[in-house]
N, C-alpha and C. Protein backbone atom coordinates (compact mmCIF):
# COMPACT_ATOMS: atom_id res chain seq x y z
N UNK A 1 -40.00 33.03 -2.54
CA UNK A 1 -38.76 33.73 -2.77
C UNK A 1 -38.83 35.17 -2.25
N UNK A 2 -40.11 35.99 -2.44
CA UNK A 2 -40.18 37.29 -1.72
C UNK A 2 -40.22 37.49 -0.40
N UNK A 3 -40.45 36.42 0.40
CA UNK A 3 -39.97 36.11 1.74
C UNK A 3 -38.73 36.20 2.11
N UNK A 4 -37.79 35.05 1.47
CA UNK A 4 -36.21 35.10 1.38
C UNK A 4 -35.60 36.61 1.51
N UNK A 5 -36.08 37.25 0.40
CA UNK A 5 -35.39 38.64 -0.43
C UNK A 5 -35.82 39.80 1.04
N UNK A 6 -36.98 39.59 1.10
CA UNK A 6 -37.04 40.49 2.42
C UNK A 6 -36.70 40.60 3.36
N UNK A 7 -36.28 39.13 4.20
CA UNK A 7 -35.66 38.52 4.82
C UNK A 7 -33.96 38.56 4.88
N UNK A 8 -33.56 39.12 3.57
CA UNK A 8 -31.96 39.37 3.18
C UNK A 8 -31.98 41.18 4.05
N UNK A 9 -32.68 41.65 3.47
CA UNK A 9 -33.11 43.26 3.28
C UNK A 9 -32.82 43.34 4.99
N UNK A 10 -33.72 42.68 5.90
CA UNK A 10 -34.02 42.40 7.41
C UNK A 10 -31.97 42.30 8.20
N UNK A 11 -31.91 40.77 7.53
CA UNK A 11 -30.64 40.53 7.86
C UNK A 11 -29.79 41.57 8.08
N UNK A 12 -29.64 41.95 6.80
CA UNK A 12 -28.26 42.93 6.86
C UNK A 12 -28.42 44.45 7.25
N UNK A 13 -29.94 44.55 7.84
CA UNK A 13 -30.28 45.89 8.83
C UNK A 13 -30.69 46.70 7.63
N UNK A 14 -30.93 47.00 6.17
CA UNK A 14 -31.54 47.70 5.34
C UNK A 14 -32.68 47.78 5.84
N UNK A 15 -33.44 47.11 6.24
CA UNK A 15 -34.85 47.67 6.96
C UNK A 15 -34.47 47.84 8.56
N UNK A 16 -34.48 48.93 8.84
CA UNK A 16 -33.82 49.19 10.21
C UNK A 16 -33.12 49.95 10.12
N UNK A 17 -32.16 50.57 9.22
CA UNK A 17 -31.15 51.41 8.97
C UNK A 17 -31.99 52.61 7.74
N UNK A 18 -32.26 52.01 7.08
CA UNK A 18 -32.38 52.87 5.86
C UNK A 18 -33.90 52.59 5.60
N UNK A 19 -34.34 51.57 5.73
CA UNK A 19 -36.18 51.65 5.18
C UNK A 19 -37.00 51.02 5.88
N UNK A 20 -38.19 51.16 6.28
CA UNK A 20 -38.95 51.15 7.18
C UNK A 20 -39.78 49.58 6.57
N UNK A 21 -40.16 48.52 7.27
CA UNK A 21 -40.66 47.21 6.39
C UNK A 21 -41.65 47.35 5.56
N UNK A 22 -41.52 47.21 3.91
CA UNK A 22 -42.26 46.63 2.88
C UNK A 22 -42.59 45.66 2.28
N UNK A 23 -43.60 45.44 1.88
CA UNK A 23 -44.10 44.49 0.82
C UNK A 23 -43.57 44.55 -1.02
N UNK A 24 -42.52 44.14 -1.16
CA UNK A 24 -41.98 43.86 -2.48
C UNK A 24 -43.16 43.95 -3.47
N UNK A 25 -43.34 45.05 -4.48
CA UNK A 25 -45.16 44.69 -5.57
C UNK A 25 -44.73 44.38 -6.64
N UNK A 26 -43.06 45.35 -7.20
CA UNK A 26 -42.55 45.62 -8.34
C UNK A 26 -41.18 44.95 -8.60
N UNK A 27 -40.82 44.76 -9.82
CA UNK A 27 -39.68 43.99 -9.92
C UNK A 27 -38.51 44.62 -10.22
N UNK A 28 -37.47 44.55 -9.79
CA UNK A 28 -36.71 45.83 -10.35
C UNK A 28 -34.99 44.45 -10.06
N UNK A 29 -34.45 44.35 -11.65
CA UNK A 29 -33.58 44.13 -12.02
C UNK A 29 -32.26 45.13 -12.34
N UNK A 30 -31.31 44.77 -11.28
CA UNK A 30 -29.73 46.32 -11.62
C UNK A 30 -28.60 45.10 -11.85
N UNK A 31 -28.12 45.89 -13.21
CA UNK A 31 -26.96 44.56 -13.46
C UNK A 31 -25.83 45.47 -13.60
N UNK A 32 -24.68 45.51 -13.53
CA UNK A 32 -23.17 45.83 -13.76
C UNK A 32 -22.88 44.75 -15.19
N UNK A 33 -22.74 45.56 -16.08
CA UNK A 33 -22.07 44.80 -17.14
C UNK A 33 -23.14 43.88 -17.01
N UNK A 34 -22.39 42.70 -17.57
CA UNK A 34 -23.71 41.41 -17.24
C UNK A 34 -23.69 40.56 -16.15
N UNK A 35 -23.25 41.47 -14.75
CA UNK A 35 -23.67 40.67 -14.11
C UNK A 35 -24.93 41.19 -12.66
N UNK A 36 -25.69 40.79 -12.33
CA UNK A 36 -26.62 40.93 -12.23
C UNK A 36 -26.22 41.11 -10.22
N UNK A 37 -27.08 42.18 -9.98
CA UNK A 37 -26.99 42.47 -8.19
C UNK A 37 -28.06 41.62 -7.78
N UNK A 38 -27.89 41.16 -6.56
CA UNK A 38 -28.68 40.04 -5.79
C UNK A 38 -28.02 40.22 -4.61
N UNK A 39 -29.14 40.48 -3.27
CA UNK A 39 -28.90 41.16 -2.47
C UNK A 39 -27.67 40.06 -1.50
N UNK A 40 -26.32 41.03 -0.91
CA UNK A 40 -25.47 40.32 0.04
C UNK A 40 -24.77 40.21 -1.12
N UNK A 41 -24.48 40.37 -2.47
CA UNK A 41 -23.54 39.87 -3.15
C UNK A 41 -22.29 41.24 -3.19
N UNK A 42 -20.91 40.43 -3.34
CA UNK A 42 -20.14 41.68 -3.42
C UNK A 42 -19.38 42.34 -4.12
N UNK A 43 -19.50 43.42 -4.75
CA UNK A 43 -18.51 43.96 -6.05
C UNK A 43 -17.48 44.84 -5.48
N UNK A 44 -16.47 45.00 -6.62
CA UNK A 44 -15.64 45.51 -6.02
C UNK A 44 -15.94 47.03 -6.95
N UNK A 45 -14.95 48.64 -6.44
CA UNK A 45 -15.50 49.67 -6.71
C UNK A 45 -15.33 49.66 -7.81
N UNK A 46 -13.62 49.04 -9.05
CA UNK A 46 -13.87 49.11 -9.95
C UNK A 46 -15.35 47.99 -10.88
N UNK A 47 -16.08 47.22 -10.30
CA UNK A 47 -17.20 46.33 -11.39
C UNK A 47 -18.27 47.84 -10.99
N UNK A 48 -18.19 48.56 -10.52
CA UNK A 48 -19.56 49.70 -10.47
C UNK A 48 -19.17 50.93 -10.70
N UNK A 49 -17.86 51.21 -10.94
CA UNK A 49 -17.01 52.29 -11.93
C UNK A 49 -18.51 53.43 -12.63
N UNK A 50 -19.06 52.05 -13.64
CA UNK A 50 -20.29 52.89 -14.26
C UNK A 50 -21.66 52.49 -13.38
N UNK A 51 -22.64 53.72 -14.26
CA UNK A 51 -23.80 53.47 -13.91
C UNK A 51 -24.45 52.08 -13.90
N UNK A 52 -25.15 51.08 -13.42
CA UNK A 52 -25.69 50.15 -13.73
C UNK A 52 -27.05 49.88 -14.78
N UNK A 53 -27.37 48.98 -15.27
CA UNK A 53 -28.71 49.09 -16.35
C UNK A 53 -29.87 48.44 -15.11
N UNK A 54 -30.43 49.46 -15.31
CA UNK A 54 -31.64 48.98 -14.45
C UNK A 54 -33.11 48.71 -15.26
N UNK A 55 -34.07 47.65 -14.90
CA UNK A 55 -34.47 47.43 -15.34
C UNK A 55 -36.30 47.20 -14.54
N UNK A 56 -36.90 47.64 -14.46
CA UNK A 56 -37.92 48.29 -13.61
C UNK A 56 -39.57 47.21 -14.09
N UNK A 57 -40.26 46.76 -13.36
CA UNK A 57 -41.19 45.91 -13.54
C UNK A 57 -42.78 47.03 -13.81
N UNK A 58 -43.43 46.98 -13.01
CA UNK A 58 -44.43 47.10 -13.12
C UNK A 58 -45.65 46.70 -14.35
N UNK A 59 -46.95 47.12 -14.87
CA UNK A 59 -47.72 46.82 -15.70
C UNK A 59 -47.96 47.82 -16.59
N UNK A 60 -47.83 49.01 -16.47
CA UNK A 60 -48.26 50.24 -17.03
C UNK A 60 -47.06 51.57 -17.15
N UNK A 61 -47.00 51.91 -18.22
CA UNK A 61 -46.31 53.04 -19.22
C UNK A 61 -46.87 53.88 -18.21
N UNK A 62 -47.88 54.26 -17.73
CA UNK A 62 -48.29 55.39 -17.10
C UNK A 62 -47.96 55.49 -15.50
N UNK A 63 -47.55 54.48 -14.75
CA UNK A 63 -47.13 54.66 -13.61
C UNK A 63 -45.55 54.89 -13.99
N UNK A 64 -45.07 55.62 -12.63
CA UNK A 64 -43.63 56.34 -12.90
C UNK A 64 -43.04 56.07 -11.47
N UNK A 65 -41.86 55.68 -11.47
CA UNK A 65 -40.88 55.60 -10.53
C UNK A 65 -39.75 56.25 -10.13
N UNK A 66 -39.22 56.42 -8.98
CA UNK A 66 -37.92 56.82 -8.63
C UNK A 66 -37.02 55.79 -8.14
N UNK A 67 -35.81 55.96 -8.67
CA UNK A 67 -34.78 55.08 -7.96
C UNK A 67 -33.90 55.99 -7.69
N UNK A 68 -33.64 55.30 -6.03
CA UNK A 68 -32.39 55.82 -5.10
C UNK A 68 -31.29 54.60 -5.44
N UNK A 69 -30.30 55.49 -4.83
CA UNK A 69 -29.01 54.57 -4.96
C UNK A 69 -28.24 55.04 -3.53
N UNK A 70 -28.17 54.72 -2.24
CA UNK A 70 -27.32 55.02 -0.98
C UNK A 70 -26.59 54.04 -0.69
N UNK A 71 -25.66 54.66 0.25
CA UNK A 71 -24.99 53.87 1.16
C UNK A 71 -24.64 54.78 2.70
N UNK A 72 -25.39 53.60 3.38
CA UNK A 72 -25.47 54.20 4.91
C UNK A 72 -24.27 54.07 5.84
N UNK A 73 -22.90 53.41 4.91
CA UNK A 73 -21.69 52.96 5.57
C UNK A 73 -20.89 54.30 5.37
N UNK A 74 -21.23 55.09 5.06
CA UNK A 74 -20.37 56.49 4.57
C UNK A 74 -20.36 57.42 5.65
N UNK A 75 -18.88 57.67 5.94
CA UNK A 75 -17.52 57.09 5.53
C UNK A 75 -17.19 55.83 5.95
N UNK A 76 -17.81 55.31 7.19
CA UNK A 76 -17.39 53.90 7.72
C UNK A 76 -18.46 53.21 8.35
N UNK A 77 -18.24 51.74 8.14
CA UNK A 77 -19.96 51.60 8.77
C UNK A 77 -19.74 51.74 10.20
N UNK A 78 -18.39 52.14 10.82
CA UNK A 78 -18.38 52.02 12.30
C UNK A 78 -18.70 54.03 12.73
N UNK A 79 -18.43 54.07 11.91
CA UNK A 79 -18.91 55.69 12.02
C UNK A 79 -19.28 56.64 11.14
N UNK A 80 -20.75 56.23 10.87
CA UNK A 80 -21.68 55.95 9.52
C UNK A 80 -22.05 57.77 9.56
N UNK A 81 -20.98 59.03 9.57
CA UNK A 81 -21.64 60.38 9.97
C UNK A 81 -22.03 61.29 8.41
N UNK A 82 -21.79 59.99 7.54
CA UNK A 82 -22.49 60.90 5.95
C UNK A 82 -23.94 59.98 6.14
N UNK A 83 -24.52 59.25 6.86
CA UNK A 83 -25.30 58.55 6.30
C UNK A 83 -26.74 59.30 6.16
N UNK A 84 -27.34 59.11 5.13
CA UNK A 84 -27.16 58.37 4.29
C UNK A 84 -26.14 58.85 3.01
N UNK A 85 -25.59 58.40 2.09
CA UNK A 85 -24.87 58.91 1.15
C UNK A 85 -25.41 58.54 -0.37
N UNK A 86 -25.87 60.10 -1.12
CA UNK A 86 -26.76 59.51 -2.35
C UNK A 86 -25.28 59.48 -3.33
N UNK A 87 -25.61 58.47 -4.12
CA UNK A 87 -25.04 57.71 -5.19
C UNK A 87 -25.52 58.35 -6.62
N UNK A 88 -26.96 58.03 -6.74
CA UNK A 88 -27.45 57.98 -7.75
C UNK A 88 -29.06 58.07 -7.06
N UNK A 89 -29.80 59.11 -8.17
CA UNK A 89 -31.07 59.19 -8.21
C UNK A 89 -31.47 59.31 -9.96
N UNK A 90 -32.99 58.72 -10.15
CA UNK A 90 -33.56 58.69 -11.22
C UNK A 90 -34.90 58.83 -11.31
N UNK A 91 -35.70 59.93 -12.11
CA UNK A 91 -37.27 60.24 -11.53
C UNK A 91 -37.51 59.95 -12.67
N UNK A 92 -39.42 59.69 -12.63
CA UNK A 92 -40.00 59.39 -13.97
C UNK A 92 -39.42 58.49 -14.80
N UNK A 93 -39.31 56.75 -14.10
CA UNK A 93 -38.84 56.07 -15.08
C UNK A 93 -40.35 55.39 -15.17
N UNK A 94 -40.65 55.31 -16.63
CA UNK A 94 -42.22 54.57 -16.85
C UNK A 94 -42.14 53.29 -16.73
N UNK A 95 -43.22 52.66 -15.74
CA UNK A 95 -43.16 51.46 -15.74
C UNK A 95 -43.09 50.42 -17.26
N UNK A 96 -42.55 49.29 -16.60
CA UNK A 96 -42.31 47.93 -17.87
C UNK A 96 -40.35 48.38 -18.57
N UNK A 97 -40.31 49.63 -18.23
CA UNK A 97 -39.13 49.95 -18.78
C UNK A 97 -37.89 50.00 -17.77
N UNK A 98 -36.90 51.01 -18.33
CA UNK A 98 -35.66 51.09 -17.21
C UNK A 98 -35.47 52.24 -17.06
N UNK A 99 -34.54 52.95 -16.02
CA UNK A 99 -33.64 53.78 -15.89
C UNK A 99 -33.65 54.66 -16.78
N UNK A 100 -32.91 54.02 -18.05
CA UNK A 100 -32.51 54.96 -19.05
C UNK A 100 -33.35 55.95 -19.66
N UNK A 101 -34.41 55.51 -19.30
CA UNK A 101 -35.58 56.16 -19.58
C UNK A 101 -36.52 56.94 -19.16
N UNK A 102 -35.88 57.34 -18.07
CA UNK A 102 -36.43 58.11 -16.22
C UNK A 102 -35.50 59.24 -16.61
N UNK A 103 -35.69 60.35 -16.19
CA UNK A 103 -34.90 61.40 -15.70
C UNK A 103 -33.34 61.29 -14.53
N UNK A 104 -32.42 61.29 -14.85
CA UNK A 104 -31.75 61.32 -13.98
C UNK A 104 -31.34 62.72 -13.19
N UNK A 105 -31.33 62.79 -12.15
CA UNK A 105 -31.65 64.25 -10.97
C UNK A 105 -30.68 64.44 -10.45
N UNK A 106 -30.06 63.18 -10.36
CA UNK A 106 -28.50 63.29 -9.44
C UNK A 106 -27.55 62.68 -10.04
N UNK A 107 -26.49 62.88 -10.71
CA UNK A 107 -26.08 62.03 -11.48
C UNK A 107 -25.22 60.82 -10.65
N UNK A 108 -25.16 59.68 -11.77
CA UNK A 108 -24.17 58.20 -10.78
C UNK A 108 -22.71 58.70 -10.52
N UNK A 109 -22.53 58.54 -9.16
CA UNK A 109 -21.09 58.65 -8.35
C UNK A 109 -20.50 57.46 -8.28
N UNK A 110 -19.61 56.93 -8.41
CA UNK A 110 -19.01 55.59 -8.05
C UNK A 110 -18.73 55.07 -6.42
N UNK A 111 -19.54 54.07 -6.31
CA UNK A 111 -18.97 54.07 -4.59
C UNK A 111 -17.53 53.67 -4.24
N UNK A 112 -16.70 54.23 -3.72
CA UNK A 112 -15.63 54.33 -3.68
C UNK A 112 -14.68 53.91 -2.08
N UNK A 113 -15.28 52.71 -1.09
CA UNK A 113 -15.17 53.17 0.24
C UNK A 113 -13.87 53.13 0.17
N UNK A 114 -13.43 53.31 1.61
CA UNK A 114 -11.73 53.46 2.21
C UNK A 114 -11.92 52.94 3.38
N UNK A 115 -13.02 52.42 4.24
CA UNK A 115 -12.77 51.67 5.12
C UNK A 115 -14.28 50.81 5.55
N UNK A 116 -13.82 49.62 5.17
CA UNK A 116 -15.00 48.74 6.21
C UNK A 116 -15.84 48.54 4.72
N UNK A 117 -16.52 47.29 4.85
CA UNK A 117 -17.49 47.24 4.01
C UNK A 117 -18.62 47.47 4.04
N UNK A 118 -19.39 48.30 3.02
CA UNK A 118 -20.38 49.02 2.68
C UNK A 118 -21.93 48.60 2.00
N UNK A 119 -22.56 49.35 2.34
CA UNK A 119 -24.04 48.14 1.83
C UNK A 119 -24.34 49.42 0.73
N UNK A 120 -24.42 49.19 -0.55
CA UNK A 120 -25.17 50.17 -1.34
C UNK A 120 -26.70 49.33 -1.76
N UNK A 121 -27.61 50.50 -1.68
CA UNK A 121 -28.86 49.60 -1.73
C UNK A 121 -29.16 50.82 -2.96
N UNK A 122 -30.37 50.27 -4.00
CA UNK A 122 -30.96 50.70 -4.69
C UNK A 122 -32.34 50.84 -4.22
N UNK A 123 -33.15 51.24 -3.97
CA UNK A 123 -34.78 51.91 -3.96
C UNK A 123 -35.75 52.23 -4.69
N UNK A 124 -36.72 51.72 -4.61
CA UNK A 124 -37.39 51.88 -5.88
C UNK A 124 -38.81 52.23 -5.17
N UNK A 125 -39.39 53.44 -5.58
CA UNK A 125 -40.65 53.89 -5.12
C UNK A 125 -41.86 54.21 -6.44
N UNK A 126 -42.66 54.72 -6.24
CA UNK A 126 -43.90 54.45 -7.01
C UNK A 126 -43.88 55.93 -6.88
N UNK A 127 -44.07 56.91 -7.88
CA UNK A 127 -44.54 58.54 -7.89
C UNK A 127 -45.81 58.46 -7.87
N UNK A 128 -46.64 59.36 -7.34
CA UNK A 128 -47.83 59.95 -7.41
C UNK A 128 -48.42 60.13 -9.18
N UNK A 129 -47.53 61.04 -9.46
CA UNK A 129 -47.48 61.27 -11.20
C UNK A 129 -46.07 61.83 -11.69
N UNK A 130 -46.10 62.24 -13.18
CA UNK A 130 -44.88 62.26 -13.86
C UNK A 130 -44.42 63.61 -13.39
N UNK A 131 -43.23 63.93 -12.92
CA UNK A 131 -42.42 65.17 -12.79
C UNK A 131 -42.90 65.58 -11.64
N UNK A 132 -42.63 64.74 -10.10
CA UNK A 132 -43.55 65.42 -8.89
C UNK A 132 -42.40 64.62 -8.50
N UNK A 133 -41.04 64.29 -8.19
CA UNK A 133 -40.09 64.64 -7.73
C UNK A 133 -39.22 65.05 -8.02
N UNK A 134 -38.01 65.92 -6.85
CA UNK A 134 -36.86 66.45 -7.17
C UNK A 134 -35.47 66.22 -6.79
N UNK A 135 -34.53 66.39 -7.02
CA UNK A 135 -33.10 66.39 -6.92
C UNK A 135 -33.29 66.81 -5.45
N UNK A 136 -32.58 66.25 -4.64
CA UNK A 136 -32.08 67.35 -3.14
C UNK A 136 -31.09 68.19 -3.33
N UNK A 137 -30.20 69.20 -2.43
CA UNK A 137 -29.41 69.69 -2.84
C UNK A 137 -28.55 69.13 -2.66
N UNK A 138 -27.96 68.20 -1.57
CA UNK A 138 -26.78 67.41 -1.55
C UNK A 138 -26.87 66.05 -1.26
N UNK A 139 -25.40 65.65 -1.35
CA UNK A 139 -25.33 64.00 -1.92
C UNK A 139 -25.42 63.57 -0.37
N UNK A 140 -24.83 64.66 0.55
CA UNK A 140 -24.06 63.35 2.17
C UNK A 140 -25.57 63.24 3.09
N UNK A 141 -25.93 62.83 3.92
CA UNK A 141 -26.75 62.87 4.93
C UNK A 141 -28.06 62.90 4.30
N UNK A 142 -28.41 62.51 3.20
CA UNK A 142 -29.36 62.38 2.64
C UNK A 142 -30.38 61.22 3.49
N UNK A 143 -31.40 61.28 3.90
CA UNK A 143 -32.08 60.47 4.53
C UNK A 143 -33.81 59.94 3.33
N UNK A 144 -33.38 58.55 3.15
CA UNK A 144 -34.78 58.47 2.40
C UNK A 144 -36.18 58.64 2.75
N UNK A 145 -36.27 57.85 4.05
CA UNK A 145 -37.58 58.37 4.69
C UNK A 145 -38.09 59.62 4.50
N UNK A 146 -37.14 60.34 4.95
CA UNK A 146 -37.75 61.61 4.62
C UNK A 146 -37.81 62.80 3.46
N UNK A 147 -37.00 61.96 2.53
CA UNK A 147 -37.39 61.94 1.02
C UNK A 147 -38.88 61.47 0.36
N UNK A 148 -38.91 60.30 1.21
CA UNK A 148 -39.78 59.39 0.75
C UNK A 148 -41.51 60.23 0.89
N UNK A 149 -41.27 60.58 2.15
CA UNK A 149 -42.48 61.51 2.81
C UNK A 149 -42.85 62.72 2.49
N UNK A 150 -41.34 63.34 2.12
CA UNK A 150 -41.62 65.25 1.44
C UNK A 150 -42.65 64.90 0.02
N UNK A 151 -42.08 63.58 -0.83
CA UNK A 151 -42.52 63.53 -2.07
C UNK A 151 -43.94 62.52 -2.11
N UNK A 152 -44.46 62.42 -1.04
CA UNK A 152 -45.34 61.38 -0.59
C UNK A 152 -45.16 60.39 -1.58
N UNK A 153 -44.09 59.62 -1.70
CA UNK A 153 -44.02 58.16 -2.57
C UNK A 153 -44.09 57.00 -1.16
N UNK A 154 -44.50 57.35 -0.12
CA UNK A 154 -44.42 55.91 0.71
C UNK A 154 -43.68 54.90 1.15
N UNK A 155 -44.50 53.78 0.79
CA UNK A 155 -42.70 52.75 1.13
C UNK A 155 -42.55 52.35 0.19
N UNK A 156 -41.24 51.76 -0.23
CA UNK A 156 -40.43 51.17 -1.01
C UNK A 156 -41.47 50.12 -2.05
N UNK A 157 -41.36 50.04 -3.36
CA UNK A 157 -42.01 48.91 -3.95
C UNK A 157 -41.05 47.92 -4.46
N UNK A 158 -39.58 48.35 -4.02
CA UNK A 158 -38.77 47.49 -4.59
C UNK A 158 -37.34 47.64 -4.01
N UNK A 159 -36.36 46.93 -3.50
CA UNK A 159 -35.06 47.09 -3.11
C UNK A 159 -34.68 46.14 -3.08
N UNK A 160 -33.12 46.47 -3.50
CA UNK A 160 -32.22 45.37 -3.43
C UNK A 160 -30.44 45.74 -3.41
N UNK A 161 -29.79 45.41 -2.88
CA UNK A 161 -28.26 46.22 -2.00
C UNK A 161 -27.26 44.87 -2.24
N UNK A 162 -26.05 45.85 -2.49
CA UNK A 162 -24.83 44.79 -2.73
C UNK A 162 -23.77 45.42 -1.59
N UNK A 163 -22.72 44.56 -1.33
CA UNK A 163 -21.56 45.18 -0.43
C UNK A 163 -20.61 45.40 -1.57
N UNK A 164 -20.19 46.50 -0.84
CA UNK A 164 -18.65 46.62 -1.53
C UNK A 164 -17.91 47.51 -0.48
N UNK A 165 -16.12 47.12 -0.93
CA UNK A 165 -15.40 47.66 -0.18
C UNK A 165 -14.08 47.70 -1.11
N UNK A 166 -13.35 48.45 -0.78
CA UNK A 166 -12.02 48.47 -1.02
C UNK A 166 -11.09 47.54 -2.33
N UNK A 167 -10.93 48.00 -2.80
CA UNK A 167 -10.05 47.02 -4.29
C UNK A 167 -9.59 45.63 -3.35
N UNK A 168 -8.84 46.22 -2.82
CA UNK A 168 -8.05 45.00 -1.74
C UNK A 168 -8.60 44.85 -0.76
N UNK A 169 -9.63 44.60 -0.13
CA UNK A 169 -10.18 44.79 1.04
C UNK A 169 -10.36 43.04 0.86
N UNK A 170 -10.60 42.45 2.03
CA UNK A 170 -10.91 40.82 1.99
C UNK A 170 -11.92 40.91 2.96
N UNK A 171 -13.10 39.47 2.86
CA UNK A 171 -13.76 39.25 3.17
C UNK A 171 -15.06 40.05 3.02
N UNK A 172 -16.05 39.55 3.73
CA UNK A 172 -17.70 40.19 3.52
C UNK A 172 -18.66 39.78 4.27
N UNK A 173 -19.61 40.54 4.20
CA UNK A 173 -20.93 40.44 5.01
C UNK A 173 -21.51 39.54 4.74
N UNK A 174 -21.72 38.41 5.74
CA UNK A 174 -22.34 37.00 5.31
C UNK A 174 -24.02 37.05 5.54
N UNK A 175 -24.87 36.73 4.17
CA UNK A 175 -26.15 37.04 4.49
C UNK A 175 -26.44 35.71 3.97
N UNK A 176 -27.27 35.28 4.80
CA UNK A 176 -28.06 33.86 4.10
C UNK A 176 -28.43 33.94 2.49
N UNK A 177 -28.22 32.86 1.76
CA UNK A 177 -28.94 33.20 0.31
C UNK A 177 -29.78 31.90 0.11
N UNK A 178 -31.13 32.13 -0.99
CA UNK A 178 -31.67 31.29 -1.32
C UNK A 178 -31.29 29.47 -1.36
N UNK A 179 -30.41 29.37 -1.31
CA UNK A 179 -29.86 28.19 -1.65
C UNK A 179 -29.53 27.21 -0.47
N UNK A 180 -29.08 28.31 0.59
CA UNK A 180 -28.61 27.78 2.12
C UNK A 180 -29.57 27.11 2.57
């Protein structure tokens, strides 16, 4: 299945656009209400209105994570000149736990597009130790890589991205899923 999932990540250009190829270590569950993100699936802006409950794997209270929240379609994926666009950031969440329990640095924005459909991906990195990352100063052109590198957290231990577009917007980004 971690083949598949990486393989989704590949598809829809998240590795290529926004993150450089990883090996999945950690588990990281983001649900809207109760329903649960799985990558290629699509919400609309009001189901992500709020923050999502995230829910973070690892083995140990003492390792600490950051989660990103972008979208590289901002303002349009045909002319992507905010990209990347931060959403949501969260530092020092202790492993086995969630979110709620991490520092939040940036607070959750609602993704909101106006044209074209949008890939918001969540990120999940591994800190060095507790309180050794920071907030950037702004939300637009935010680039993770080089987030990733100022704060030496590396590559990704965990991602996973939904589309969304427009209340009324029809149709979506077709990504292979487990089942096909």
């Amino acid at each position: 299945m971690r083949r598949r999932e990486r393989d989704a990540l590949v598809v829809a250009r998240i590795v290529g656009d926004v993150l450089d190829p990883f090996n999945r270590s950690v588990s990281i569950r983001v649900s809207y209400n109760s329903r649960e993100v799985t990558n290629g699936c699509e919400f609309r802006p009001s189901a992500v209105a709020h923050q999502p409950r995230v829910v973070v794997g690892g083995d140990d209270l003492r390792t600490f994570y950051t989660l990103v929240m972008v979208d590289p379609d901002a303002p349009s994926p045909s002319n992507p000149t905010l990209r990347e666009y931060l959403h949501w950031m969260v530092t020092d969440i202790p492993g086995t736990t969630g979110s709620a329990f991490g520092s939040e640095v940036v607070c959750y924005e609602q993704p909101r597009p106006s044209i074209g459909i949008h890939r918001l991906i969540f990120v999940l990195f591994q800190q060095l130790g507790r309180e050794t990352v920071y907030a950037p100063n702004w939300r637009q052109n935010f680039n993770t890589r080089v987030f990733a590198a100022q704060y030496n957290l590396g590559l990704p231990v965990a991602a996973v991205y939904f589309n969304c577009q427009r209340e009324s917007g029809s149709g979506g980004r077709r990504v292979p899923q487990p089942t096909d």
